[in-house]
Every structure is written in structure tokens, then in C-alpha cells.
C-alpha atoms as a PDB file:
ATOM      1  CA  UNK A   1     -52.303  37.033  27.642  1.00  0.00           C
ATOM      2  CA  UNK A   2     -49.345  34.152  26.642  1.00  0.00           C
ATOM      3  CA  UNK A   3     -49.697  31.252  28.444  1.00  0.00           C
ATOM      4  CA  UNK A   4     -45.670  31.064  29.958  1.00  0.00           C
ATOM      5  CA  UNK A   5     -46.357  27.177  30.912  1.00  0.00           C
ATOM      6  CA  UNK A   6     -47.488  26.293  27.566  1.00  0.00           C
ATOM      7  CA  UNK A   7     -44.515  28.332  25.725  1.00  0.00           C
ATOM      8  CA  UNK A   8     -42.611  26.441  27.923  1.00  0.00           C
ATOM      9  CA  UNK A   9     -44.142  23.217  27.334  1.00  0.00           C
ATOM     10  CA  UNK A  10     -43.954  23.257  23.194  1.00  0.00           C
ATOM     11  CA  UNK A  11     -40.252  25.049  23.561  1.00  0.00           C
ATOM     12  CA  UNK A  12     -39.699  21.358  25.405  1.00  0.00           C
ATOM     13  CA  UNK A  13     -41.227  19.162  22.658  1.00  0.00           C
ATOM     14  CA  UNK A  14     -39.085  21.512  19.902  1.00  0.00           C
ATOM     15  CA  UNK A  15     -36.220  20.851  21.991  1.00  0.00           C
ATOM     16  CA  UNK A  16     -37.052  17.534  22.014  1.00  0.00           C
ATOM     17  CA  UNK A  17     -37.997  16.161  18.643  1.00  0.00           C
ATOM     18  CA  UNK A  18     -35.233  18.572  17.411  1.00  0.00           C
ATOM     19  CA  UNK A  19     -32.596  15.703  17.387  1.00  0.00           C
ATOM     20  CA  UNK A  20     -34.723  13.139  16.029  1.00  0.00           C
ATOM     21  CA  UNK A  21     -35.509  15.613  13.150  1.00  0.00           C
ATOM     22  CA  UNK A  22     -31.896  15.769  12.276  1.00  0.00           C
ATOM     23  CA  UNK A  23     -31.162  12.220  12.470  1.00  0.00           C
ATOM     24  CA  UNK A  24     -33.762  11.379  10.136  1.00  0.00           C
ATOM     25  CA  UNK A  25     -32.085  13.364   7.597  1.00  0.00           C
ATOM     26  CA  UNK A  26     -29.408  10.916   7.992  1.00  0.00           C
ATOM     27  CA  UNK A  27     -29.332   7.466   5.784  1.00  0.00           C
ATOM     28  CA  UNK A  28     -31.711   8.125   3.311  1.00  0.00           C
ATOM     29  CA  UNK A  29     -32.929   6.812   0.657  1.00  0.00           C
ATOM     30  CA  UNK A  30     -34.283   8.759  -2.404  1.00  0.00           C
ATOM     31  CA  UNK A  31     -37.721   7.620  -4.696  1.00  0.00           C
ATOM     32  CA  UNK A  32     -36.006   5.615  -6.739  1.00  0.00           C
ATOM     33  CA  UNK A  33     -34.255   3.465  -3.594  1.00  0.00           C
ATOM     34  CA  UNK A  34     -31.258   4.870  -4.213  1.00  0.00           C
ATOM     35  CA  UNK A  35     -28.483   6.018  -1.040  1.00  0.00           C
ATOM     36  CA  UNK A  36     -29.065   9.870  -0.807  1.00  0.00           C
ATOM     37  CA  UNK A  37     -27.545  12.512   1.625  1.00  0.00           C
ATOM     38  CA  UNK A  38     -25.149  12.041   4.253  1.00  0.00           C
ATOM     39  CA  UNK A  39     -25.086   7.704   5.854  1.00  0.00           C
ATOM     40  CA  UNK A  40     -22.930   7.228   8.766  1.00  0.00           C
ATOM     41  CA  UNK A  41     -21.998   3.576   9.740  1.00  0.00           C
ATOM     42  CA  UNK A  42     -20.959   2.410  13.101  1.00  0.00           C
ATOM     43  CA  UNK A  43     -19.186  -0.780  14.410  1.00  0.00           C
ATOM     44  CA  UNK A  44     -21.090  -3.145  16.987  1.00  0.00           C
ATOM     45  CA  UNK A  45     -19.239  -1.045  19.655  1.00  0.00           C
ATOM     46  CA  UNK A  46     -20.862   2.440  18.843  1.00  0.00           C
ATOM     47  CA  UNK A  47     -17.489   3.442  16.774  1.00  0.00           C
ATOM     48  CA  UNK A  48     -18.179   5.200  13.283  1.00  0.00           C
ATOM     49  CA  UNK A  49     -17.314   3.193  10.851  1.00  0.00           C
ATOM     50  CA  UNK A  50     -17.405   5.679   8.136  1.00  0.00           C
ATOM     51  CA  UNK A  51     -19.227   8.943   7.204  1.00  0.00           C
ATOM     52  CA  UNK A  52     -19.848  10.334   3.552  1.00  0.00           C
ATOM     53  CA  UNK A  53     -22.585  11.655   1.242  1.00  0.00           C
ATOM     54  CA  UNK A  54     -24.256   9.952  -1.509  1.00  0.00           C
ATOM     55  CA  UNK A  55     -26.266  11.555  -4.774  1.00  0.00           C
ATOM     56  CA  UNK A  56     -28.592   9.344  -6.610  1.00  0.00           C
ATOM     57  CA  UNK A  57     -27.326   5.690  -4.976  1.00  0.00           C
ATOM     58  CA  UNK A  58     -23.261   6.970  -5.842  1.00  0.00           C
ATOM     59  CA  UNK A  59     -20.688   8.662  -3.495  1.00  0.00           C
ATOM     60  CA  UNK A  60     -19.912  12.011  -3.975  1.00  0.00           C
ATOM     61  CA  UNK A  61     -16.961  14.050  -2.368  1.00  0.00           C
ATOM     62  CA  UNK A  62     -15.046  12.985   0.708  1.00  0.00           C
ATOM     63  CA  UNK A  63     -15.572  10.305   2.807  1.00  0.00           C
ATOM     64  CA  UNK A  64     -14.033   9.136   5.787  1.00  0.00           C
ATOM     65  CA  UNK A  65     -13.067   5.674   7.405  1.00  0.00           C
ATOM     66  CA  UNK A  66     -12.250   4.929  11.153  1.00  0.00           C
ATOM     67  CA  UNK A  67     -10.976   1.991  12.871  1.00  0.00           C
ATOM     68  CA  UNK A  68     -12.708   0.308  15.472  1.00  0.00           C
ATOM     69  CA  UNK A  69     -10.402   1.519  18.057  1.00  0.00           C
ATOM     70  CA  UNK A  70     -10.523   5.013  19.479  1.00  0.00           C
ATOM     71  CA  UNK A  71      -8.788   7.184  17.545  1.00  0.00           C
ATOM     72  CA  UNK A  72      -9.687  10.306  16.387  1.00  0.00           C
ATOM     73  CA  UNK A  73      -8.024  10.386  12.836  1.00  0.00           C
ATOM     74  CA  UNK A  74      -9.498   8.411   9.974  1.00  0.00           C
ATOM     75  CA  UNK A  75      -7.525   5.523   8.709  1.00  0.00           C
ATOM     76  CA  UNK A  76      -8.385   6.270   4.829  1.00  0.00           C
ATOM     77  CA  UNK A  77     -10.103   9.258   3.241  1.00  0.00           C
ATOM     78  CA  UNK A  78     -11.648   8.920   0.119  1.00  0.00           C
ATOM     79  CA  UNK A  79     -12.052  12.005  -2.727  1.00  0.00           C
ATOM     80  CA  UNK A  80     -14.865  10.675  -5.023  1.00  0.00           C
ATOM     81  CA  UNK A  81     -14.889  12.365  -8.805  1.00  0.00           C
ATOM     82  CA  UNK A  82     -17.893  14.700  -9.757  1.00  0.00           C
ATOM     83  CA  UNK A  83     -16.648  13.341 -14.046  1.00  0.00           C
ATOM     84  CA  UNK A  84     -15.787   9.361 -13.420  1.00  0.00           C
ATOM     85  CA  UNK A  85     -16.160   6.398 -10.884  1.00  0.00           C
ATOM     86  CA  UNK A  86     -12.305   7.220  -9.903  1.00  0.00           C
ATOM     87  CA  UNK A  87     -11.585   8.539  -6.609  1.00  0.00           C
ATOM     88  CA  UNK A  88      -8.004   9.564  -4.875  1.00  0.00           C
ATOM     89  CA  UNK A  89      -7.742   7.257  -1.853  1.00  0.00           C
ATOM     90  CA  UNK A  90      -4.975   8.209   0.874  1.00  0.00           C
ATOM     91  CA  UNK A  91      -4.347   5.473   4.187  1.00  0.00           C
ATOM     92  CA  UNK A  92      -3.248   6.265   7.277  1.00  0.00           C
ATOM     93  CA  UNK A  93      -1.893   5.534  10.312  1.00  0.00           C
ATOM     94  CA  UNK A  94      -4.121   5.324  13.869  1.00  0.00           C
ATOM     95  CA  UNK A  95      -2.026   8.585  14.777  1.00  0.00           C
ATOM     96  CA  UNK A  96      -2.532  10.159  11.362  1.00  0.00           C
ATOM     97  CA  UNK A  97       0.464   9.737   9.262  1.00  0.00           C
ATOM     98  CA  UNK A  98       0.521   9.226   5.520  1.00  0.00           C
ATOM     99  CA  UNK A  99       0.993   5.441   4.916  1.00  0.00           C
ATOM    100  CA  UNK A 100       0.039   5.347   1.056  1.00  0.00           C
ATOM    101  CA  UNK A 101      -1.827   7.201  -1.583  1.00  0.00           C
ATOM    102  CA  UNK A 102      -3.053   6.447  -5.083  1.00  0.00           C
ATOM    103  CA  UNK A 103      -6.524   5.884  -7.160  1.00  0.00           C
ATOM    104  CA  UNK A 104      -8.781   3.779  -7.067  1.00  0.00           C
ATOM    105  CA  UNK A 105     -12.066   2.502  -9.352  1.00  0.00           C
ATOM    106  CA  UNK A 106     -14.386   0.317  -7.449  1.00  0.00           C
ATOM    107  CA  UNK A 107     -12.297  -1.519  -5.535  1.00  0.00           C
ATOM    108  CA  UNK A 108      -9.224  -1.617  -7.555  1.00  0.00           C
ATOM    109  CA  UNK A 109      -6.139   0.661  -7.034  1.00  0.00           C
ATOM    110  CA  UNK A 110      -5.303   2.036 -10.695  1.00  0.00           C
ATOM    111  CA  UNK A 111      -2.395   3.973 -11.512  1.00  0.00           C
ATOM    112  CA  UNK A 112       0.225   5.259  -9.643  1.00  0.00           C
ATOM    113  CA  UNK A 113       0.348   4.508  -5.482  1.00  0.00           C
ATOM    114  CA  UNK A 114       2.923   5.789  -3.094  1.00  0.00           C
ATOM    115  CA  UNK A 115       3.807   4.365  -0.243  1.00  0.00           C
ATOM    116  CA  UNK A 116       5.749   5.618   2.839  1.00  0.00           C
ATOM    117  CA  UNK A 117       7.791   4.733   6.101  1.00  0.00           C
ATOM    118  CA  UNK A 118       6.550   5.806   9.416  1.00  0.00           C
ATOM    119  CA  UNK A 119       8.923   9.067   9.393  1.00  0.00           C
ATOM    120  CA  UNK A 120       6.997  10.114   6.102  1.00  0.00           C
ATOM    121  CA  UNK A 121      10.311   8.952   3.725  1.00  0.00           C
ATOM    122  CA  UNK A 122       9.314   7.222   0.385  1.00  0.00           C
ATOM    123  CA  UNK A 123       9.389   3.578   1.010  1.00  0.00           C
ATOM    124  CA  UNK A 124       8.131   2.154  -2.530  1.00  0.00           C
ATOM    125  CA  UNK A 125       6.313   3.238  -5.930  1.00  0.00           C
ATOM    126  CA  UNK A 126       3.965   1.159  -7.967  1.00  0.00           C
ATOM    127  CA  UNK A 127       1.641   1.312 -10.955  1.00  0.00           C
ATOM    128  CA  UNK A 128      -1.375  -0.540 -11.164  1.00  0.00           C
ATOM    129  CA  UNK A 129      -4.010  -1.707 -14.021  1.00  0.00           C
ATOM    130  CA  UNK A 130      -7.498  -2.884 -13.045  1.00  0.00           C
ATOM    131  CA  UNK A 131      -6.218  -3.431  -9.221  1.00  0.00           C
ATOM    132  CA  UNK A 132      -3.318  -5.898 -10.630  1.00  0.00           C
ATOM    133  CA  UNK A 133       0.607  -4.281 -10.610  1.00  0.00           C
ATOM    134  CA  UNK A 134       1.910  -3.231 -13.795  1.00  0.00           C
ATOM    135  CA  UNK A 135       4.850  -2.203 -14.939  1.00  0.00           C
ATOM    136  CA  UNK A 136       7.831  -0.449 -12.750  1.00  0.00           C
ATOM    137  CA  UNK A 137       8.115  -1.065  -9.127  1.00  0.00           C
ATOM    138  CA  UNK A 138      10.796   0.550  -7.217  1.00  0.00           C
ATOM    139  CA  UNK A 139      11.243  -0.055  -3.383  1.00  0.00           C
ATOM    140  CA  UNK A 140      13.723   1.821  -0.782  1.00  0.00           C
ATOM    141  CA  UNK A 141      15.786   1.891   2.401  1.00  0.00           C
ATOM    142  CA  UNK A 142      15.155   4.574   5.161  1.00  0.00           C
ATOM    143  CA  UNK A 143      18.022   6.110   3.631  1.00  0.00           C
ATOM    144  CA  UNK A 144      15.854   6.987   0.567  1.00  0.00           C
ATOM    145  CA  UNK A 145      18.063   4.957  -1.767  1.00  0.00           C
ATOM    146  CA  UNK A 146      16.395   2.066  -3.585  1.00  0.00           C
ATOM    147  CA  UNK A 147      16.270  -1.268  -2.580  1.00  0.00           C
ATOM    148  CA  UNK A 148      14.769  -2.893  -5.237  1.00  0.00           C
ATOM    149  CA  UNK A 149      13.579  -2.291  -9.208  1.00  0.00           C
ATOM    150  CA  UNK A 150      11.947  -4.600 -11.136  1.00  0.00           C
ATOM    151  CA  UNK A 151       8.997  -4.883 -13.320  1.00  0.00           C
ATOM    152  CA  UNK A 152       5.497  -6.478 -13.110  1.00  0.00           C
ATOM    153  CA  UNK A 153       2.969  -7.445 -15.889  1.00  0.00           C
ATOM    154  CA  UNK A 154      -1.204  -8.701 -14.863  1.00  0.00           C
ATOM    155  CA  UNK A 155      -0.351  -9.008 -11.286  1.00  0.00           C
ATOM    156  CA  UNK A 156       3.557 -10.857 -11.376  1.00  0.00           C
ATOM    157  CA  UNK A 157       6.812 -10.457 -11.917  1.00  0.00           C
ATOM    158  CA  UNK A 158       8.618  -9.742 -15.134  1.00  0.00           C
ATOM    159  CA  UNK A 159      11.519  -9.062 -16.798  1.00  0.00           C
ATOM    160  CA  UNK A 160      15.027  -8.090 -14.786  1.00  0.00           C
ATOM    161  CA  UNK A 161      15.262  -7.085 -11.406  1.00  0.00           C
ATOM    162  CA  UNK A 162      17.545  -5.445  -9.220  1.00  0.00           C
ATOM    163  CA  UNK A 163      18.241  -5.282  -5.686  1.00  0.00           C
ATOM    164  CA  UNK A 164      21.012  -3.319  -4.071  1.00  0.00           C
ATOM    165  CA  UNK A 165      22.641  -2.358  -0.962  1.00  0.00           C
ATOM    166  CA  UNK A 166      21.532   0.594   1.747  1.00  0.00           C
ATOM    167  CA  UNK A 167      24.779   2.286   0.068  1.00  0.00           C
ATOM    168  CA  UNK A 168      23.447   1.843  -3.289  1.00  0.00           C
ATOM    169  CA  UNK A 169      25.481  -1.123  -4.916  1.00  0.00           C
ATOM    170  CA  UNK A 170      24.126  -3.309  -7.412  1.00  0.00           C
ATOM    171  CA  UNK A 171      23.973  -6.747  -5.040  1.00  0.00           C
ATOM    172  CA  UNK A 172      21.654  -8.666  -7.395  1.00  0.00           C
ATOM    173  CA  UNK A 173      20.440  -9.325 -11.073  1.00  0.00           C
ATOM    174  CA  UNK A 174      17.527 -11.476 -12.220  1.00  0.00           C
ATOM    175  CA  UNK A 175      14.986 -12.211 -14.850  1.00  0.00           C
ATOM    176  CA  UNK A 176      11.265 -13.073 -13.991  1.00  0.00           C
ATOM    177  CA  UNK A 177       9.047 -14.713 -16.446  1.00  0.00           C
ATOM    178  CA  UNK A 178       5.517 -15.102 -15.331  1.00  0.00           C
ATOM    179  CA  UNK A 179       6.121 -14.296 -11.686  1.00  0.00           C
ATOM    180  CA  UNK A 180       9.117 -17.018 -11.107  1.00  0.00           C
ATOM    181  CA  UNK A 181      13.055 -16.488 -11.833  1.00  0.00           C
ATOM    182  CA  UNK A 182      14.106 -17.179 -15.091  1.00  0.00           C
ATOM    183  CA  UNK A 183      17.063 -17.164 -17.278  1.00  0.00           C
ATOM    184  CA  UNK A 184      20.371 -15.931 -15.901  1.00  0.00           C
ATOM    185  CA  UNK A 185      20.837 -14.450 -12.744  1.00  0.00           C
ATOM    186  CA  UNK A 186      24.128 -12.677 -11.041  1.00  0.00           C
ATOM    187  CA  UNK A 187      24.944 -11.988  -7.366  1.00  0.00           C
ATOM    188  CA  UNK A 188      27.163  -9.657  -6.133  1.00  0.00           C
ATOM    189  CA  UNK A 189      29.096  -8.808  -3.076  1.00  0.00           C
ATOM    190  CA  UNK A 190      29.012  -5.776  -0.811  1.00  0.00           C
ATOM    191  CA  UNK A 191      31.720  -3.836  -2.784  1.00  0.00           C
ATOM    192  CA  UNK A 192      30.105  -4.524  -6.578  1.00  0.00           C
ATOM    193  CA  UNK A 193      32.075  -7.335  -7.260  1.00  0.00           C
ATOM    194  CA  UNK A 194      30.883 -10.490  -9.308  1.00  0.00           C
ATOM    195  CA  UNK A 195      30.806 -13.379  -6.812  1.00  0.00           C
ATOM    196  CA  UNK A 196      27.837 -15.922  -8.720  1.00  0.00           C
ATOM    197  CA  UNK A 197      26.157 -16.165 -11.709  1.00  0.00           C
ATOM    198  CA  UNK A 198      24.645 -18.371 -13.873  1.00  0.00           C
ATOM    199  CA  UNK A 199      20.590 -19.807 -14.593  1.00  0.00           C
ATOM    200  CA  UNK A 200      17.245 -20.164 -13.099  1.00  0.00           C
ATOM    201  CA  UNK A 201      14.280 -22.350 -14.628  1.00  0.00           C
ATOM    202  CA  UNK A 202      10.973 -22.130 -13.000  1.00  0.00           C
ATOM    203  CA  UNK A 203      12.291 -20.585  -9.485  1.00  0.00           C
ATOM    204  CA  UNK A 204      14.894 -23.430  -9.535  1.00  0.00           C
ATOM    205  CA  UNK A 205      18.830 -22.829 -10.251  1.00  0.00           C
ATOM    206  CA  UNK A 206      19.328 -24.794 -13.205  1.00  0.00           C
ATOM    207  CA  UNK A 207      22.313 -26.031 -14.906  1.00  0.00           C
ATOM    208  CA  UNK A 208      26.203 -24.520 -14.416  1.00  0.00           C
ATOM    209  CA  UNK A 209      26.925 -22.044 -11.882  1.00  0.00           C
ATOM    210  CA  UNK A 210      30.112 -20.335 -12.144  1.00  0.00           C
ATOM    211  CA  UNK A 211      31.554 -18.251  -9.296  1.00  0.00           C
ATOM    212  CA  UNK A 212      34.274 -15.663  -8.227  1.00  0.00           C
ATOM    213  CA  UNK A 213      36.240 -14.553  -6.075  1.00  0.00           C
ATOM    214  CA  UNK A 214      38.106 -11.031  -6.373  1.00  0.00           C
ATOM    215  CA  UNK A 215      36.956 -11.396 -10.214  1.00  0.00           C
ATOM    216  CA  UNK A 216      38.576 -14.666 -10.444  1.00  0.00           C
ATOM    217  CA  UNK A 217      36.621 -17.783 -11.356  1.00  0.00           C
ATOM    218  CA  UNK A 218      36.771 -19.990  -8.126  1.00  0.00           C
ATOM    219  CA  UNK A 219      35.355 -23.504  -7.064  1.00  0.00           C
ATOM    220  CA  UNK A 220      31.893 -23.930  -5.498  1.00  0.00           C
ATOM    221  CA  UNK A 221      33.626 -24.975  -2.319  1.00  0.00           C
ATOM    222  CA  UNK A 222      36.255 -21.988  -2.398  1.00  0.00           C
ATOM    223  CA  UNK A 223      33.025 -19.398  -2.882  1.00  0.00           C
ATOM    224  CA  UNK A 224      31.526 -21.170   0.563  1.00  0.00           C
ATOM    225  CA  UNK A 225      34.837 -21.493   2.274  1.00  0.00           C
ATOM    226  CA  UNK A 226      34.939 -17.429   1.154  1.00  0.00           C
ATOM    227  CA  UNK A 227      31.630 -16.507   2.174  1.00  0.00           C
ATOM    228  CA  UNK A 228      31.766 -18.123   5.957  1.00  0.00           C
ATOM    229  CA  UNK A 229      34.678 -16.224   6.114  1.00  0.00           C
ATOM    230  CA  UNK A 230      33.277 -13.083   5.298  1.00  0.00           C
ATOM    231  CA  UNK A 231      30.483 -13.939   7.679  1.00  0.00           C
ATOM    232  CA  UNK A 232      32.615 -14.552  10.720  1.00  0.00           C
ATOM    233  CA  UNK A 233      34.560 -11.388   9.687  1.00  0.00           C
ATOM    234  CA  UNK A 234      31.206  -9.175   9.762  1.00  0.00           C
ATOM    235  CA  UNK A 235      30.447 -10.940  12.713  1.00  0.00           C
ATOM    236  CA  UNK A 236      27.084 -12.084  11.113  1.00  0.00           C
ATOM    237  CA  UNK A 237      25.977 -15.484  12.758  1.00  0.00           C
ATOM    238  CA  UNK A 238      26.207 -19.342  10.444  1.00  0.00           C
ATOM    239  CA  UNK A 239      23.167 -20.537   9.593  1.00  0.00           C
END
């Protein structure tokens, strides 16, 4: 005849040790010392940290990472490739929007990352080589017109740049050369028009300066005496 208290009793202890059995199962290492399975992290205030699953010491597949705070979302999710050490990388925000997205190798972005405004708009492009910026780097207004082009080689600016206006007006024109202005430069006014232009050298204006007013060459003290007025006019406030 079955014993119902003892049935009872070792239902308990599979009950009980049933947990434990599972946890084990988490944060493992393999023979060789190597991360295996699924390893959860947590913050000093109970918070995971991040969850993902490792084969043979490497990460394989998705993993997720939280902020310390409560939310629910993960701040960054990570797609690890079964063929390379690449993986896609996306951030977000504590509520879950899209702030940027690109791939990474170790710990260097590579390639192409987007980045975006809080509404989800496009707020800049860039291209990256061995985590430094390379190449074309194009930033934008709200409006989803650009704000800014220019050009980066090993980590700094080069070559021209442009910024514009929210309406889309060229507003102004340098060159870079190892990360500092260099070479001539113009500026432009709200409407297009050429209102300065001449030289940098080493982040420093250098030499003549020639500037205009209605496509006229003017005085350095005419430009000024131009450009308060313009100021008062917009009803922007004198330094």
C-alpha cells in the first residue's frame, strides 16, 4: 500500500531542489574553463545586468543589456554572428525607442551606424573603421534636412565641410586637415549670400579676411555694424 505521507514528503524535496537544479544550469563553465550556456549578471541592487548564451567561452545569438534602473526594456541588444566576431548592436532608450544601430567587433563600432531623434527621425549617419570614424558624416535637423556634411579620416576631421540652415541653405564652408580648420573657409548668411571668407591655419583665422555685404566687398567694421543689426532685427540678444 503507497505511503501518501512519504509521496508527499519526496513531491516536497522535488519541489524543492527543483529551482536550485535550474539555476545551476545557469553560468557555467565547460571542461576546458570556457563560459558555456546561458550567464545572467546582476547589478549590486538585484537588477539584471545582462542575459545571453555563450558556446565554447564566445557569445552566441542575442543578448540583452538593462540599466540599473527599473525598466523593463533593454537599453542595447546585441545579435552575435554564427561566421565572424561581428555582431549588429542596436541602443535604446529606458522606454524602448531606437536611439542608434550599427556593428560592432569587440568593442569597436565598424561600418555604418545610424542614429536617431527621440520621435524616431534620422538625426546623423556615420561610418566607422576599427571603432575610429571614417569617411562621410552627415548630421540633421528634426526637419530631416541636413545640418552638417563633412568627412573624417582615423578618428578626425578632414577635408571640406558643410553646415547649413533648418531650411537647407549652405551657411558654412571649411577645410579640416588633421582634425583642425584649415585652408579657406566661407560663411554665409541666412538667404545664401557670401558675407566672410578667407583662411584658417591650425584652428586659427589666419591672414586677410575679406567680407560682404549684399555681394559687395565691405569693411570689417561695416560687416559688424551689419550683423548687430541683423541681430536686433531678429530680435536675437548681443553677446
Amino acid at each position: 500500500m503507497i505511503n501518501i505521507k512519504r509521496v508527499f514528503i519526496v513531491l516536497g524535496l522535488i519541489i524543492f531542489f527543483l529551482p536550485t537544479t535550474f539555476a545551476q544550469k545557469v553560468n557555467q563553465f565547460d571542461k576546458n574553463n570556457k563560459r558555456t550556456g546561458v550567464w545572467k549578471k546582476y547589478y549590486n541592487n538585484k537588477r539584471l545586468r545582462y542575459v545571453g548564451k555563450f558556446v565554447n567561452g564566445k557569445e552566441v545569438g542575442v543578448f540583452k543589456y538593462y540599466d540599473i534602473t527599473t525598466t523593463s526594456h533593454p537599453t542595447i541588444i546585441k545579435k552575435f554572428s554564427t561566421t565572424s566576431d561581428s555582431a549588429s548592436v542596436k541602443h535604446y532608450t529606458l522606454k524602448g525607442k531606437l536611439r542608434s544601430k550599427g556593428m560592432m567587433i569587440g568593442r569597436n563600432r565598424v561600418g555604418k551606424w545610424i542614429y536617431y531623434f527621440s520621435n524616431g527621425k534620422l538625426f546623423s549617419e556615420e561610418n566607422y573603421v576599427e571603432g575610429k570614424l571614417e569617411g562621410d558624416v552627415k548630421n540633421y535637423f528634426n526637419n530631416e534636412k541636413i545640418a552638417e556634411h563633412c568627412e573624417y579620416k582615423n578618428g578626425v576631421k578632414q577635408g571640406v565641410s558643410k553646415k547649413y540652415s533648418d531650411q537647407g541653405i549652405l551657411i558654412e564652408e571649411m577645410n579640416y586637415a588633421e582634425g583642425k580648420a584649415n585652408g579657406i573657409a566661407k560663411y554665409f548668411n541666412l538667404k545664401g549670400d557670401l558675407k566672410e571668407e578667407g583662411s584658417y591655419k591650425n584652428g586659427k583665422r589666419s591672414g586677410k579676411w575679406d567680407f560682404y555685404i549684399g555681394g559687395k566687398k565691405v569693411s570689417k567694421k561695416e560687416a559688424k555694424k551689419q550683423a548687430a543689426f541683423d541681430k536686433s532685427k531678429s530680435g536675437t540678444p548681443k553677446n
